[in-house]
Protein backbone atom coordinates (compact mmCIF):
# COMPACT_ATOMS: atom_id res chain seq x y z
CA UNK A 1 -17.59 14.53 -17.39
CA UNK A 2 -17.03 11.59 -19.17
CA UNK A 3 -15.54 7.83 -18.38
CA UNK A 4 -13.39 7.87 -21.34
CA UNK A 5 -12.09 11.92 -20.65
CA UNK A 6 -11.00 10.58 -17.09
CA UNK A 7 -8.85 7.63 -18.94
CA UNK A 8 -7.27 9.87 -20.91
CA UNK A 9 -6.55 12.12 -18.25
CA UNK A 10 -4.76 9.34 -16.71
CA UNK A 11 -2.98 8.02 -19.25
CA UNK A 12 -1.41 11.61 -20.18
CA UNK A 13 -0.97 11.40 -16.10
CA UNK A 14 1.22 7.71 -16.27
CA UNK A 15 3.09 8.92 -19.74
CA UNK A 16 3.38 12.51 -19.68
CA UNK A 17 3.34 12.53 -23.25
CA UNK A 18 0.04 13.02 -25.28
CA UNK A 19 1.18 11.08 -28.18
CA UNK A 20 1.36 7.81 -26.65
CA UNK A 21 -1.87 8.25 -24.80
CA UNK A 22 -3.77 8.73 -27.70
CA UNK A 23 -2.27 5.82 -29.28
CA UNK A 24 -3.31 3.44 -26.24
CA UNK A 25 -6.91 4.68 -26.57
CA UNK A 26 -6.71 4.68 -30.21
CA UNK A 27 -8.08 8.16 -30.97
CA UNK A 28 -5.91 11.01 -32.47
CA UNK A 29 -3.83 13.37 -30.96
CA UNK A 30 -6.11 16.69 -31.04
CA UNK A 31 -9.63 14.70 -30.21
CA UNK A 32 -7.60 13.62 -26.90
CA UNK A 33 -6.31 16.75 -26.08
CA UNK A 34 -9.81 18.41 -26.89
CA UNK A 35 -11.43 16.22 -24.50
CA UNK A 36 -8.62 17.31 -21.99
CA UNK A 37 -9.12 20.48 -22.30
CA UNK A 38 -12.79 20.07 -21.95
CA UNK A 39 -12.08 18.77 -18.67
CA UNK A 40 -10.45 21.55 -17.84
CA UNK A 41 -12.79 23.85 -18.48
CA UNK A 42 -15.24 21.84 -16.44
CA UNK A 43 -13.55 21.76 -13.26
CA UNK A 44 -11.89 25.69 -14.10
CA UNK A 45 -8.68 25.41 -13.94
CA UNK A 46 -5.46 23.88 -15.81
CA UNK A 47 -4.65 20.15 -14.78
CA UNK A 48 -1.60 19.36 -17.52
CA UNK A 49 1.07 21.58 -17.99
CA UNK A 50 2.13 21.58 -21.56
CA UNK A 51 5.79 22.89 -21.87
CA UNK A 52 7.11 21.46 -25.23
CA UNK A 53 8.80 17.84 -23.85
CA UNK A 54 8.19 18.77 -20.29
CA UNK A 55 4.58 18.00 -19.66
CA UNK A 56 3.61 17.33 -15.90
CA UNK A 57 0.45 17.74 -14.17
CA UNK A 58 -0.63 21.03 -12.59
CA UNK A 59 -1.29 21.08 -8.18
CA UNK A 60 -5.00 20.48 -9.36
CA UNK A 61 -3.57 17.33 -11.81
CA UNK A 62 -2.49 15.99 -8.73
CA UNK A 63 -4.90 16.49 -6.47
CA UNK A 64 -7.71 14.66 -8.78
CA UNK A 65 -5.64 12.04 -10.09
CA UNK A 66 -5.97 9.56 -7.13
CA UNK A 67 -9.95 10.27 -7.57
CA UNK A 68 -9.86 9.46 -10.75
CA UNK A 69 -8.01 6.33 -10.01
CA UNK A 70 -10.37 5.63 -7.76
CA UNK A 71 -13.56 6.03 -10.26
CA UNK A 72 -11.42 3.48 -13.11
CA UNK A 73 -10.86 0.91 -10.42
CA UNK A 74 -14.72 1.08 -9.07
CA UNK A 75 -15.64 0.72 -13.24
CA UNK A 76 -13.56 -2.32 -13.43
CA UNK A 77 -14.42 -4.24 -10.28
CA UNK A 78 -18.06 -3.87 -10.88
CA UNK A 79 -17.64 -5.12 -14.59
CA UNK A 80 -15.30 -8.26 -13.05
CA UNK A 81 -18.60 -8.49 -10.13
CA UNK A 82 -21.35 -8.86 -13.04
CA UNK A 83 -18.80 -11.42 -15.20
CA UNK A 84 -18.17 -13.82 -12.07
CA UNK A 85 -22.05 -13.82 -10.87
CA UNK A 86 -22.91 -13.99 -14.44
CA UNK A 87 -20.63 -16.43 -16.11
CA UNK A 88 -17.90 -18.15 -13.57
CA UNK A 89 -20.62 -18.42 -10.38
CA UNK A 90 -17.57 -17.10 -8.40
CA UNK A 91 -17.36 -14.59 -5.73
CA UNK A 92 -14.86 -11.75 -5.69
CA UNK A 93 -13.34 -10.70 -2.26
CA UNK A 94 -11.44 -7.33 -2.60
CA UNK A 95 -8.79 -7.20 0.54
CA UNK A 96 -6.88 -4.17 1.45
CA UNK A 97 -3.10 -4.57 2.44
CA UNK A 98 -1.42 -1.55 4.21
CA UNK A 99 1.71 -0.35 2.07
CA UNK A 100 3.97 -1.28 5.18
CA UNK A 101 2.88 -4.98 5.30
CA UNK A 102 5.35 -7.93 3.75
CA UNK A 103 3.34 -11.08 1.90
CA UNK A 104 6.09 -13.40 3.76
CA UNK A 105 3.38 -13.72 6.67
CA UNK A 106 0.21 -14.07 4.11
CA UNK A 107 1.36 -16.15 1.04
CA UNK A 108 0.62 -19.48 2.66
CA UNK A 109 -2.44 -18.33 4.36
CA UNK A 110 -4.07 -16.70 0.78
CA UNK A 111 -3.15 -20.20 -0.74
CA UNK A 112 -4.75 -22.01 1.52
CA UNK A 113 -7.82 -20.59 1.57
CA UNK A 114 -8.20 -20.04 -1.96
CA UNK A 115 -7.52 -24.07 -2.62
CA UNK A 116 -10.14 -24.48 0.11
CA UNK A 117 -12.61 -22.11 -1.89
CA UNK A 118 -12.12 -22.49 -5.26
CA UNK A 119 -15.16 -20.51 -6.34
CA UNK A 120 -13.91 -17.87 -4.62
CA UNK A 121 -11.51 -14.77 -6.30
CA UNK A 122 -9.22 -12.78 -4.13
CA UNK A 123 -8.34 -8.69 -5.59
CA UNK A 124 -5.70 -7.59 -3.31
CA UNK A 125 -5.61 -3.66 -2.89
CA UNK A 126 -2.49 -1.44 -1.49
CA UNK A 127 -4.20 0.77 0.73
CA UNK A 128 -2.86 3.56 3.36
CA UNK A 129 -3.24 2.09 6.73
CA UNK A 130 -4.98 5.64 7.36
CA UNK A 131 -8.34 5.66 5.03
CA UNK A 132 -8.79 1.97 5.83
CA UNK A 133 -11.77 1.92 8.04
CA UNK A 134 -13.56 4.43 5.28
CA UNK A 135 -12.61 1.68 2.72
CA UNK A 136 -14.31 -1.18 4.46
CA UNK A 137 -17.77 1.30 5.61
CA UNK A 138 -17.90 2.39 1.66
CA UNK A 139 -18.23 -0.96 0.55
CA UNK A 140 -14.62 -0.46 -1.31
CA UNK A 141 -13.01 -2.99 0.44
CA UNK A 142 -14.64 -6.51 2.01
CA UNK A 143 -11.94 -6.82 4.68
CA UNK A 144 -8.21 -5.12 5.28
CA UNK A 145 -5.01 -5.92 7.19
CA UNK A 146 -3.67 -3.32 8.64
CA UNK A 147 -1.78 -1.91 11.84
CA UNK A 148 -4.43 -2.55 15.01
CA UNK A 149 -5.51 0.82 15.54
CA UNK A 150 -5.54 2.75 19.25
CA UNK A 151 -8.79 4.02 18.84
CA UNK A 152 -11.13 1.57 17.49
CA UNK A 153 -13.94 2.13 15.50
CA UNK A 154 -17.39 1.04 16.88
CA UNK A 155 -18.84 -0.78 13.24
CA UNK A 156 -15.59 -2.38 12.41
CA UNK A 157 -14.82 -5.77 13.95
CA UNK A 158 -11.07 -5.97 13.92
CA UNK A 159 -9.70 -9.69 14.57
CA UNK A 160 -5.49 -9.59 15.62
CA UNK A 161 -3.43 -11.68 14.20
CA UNK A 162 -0.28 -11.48 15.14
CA UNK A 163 3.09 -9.19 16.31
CA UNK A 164 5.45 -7.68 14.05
CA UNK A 165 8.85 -6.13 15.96
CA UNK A 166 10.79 -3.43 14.85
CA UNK A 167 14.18 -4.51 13.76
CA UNK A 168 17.24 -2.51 11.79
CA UNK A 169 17.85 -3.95 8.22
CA UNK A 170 21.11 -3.88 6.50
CA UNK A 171 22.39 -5.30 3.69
CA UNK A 172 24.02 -9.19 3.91
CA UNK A 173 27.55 -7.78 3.53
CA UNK A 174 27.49 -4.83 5.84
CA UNK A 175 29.69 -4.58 8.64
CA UNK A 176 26.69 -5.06 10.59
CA UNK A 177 25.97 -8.94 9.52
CA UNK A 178 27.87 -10.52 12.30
CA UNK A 179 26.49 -8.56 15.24
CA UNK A 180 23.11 -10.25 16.86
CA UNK A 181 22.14 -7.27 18.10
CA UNK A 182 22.90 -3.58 17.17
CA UNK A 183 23.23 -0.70 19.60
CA UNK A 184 21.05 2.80 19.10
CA UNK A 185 24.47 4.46 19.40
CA UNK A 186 25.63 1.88 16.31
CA UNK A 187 22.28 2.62 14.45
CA UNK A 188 22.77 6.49 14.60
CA UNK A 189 26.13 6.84 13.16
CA UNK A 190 24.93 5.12 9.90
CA UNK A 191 23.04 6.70 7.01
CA UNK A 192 19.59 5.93 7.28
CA UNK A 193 16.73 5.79 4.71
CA UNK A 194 13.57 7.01 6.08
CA UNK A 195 10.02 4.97 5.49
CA UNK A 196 7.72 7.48 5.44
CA UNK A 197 4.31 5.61 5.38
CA UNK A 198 5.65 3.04 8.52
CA UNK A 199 3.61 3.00 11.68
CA UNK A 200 6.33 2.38 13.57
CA UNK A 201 7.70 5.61 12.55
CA UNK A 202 6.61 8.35 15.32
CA UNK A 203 7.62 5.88 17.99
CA UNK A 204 10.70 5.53 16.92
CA UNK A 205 11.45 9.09 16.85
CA UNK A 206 9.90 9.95 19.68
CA UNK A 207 12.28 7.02 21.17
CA UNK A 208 15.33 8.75 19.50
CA UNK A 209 15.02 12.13 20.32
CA UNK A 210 14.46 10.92 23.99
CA UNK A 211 18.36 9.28 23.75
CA UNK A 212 19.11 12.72 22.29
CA UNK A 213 20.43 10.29 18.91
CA UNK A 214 20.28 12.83 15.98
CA UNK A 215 19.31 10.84 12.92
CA UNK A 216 19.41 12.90 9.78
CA UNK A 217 17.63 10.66 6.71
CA UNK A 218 19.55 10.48 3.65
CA UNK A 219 16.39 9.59 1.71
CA UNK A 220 12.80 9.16 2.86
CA UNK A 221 10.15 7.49 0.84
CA UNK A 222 6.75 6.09 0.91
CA UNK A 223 7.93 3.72 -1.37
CA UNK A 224 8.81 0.51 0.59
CA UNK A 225 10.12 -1.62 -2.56
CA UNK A 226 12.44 1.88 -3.38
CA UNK A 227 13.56 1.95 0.43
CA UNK A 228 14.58 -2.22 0.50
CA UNK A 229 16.25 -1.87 -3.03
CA UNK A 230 18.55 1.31 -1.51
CA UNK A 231 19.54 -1.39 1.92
CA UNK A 232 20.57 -3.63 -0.44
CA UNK A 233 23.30 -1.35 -2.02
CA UNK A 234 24.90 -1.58 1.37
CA UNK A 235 25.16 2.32 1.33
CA UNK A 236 22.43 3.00 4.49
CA UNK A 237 19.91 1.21 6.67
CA UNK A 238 16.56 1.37 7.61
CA UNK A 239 14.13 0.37 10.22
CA UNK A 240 11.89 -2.62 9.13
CA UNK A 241 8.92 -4.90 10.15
CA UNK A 242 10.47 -8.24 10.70
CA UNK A 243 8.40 -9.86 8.34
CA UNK A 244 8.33 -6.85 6.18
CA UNK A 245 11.18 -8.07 3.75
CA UNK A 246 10.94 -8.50 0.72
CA UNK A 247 14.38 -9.39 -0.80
CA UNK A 248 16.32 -12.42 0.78
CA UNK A 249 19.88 -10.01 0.50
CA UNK A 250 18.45 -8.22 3.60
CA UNK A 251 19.47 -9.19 7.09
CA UNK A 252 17.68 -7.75 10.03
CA UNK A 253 18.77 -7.65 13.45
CA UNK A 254 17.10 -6.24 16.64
CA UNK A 255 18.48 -3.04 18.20
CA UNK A 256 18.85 -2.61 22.17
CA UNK A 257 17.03 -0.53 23.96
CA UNK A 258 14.52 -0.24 20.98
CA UNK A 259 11.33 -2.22 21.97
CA UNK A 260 8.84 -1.12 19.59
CA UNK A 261 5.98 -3.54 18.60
CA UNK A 262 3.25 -3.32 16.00
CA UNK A 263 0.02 -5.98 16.37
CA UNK A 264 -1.28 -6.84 12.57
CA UNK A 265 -4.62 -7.10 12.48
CA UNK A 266 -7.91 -7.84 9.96
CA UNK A 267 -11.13 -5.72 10.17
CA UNK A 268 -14.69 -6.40 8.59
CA UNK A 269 -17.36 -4.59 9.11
CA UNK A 270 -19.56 -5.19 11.58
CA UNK A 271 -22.83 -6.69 11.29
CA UNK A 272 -24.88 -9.74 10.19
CA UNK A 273 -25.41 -9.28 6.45
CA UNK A 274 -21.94 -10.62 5.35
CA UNK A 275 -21.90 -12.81 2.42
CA UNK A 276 -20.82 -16.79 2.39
CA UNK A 277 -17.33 -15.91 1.16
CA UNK A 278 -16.76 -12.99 3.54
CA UNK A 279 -17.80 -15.23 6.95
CA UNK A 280 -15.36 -18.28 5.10
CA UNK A 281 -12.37 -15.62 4.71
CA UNK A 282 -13.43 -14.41 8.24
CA UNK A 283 -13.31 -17.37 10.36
CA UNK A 284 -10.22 -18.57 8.28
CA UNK A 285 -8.05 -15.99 9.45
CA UNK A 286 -9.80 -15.92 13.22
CA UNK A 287 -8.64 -19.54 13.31
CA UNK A 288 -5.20 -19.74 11.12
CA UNK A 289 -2.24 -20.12 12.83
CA UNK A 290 0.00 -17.46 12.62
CA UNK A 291 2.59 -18.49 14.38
């Protein structure tokens, strides 16, 4: 298996159409679908379906495209590693962010540090909250923000930084906007679009099926920027972080009875063999107000 049969894998993957992938590598249509099937053959089984205009990737496809992903991203932050130590003299910090989080509580704090560090480059990653402690013991990631976890993990050092409540978000114009507070009875009886990667998410059902509320989803998603553009329509709500908005047409309110708390968090991994620019970014956010 090659580096360049993976990239065209993925490309066929992001345009389901073999023409335009072999025009972004450059190479012609049969030599990239050759070097497809090759892969096929290697790991025994089909991975593109090709029906005509309907291409779309086999169960296998799908299972090995996020590895694959994985290998392209590793190539390109080692080549961006050697041309900073060898050229710019600047360290790279890659930081995970869990899907869930907003930037409204980071921007400041990122800008900040990087104007105090200049020599110092920041690769922000979208990560699942759940493979995040493998991430930082593989050497993927230098640090993450994430959800604090209930069980902790023994070799990651895991710093909180602040509290995030669960509020109900609505568009501006909804019916809703000139409450202060919303009731769980209020919140049932409207259609509600389900964020399916939140970790608020089991307590909040478990707290809803305890008040015996019946809350059917219209549309669940692990897409958060999908999720806020369907509140905005006005035609359902969701649950939301309260600093987890992204688009100022959103109003969030808290609901009674519905206490639910997350505590955001940054791990590193534990030890004393950090480098300069992972101690700085430490003790940065140890001391930052996050008020």
């Amino acid at each position: 298996m090659e580096l360049k049969q993976i990239k065209y894998f993925l490309s066929v993957a992001e345009t389901l159409n073999f023409t335009q992938a072999s025009e972004q590598h450059g190479v012609s249509q049969p030599a990239l679908t050759r070097s497809i099937q090759n892969l096929e053959n290697e790991f025994g089984g089909l991975l593109i379906i090709r029906d005509g205009k309907n291409t779309r990737l086999t169960e296998l496809g799908e299972k090995i495209r996020s590895e694959f992903t994985n290998i392209i991203e590793s190539e390109e932050r080692a080549k961006l590693l050697a041309q900073d130590h060898l050229y710019a003299g600047h360290s790279v910090l890659n930081i995970g962010i869990a899907n869930s989080l907003g930037p409204a509580k980071f921007v400041l704090f990122f800008t900040e540090f990087l104007l105090q560090h200049p020599n110092i480059r920041i690769v922000l990653h979208q990560i699942d909250q759940r493979t995040s402690d493998e991430a930082i013991l593989s050497g993927y990631l230098d640090a993450c923000i994430c959800t604090k976890r209930s069980k902790p993990n023994y070799k990651i050092d895991v710093t909180p930084l602040f509290e995030e409540r669960l509020l109900l978000a609505f568009a501006d114009d909804s019916h809703l906007a000139d409450k202060t507070q919303i009731t769980l009875e209020e919140l049932s009886k409207e259609n509600y679009f389900d964020r399916l990667n939140c970790e608020f998410r089991p307590n909040f059902i478990a707290m809803m099926d305890e008040m015996q509320l019946d809350i059917q989803p219209l549309l669940q998603s692990d897409r958060e920027d999908w999720i806020q553009q369907l509140v905005v329509t006005g035609k359902g709500v969701c649950t939301l972080g309260e600093y987890s908005a992204v688009i100022p047409s959103i109003k969030m309110r808290p609901v009674k009875g519905m206490d639910v708390k997350r505590t955001v968090a940054i791990s590193f991994i534990l030890g004393s063999a950090a480098s300069p620019a992972i101690i700085a970014f430490k003790e940065m956010a140890k001391n930052y107000s996050w008020a």
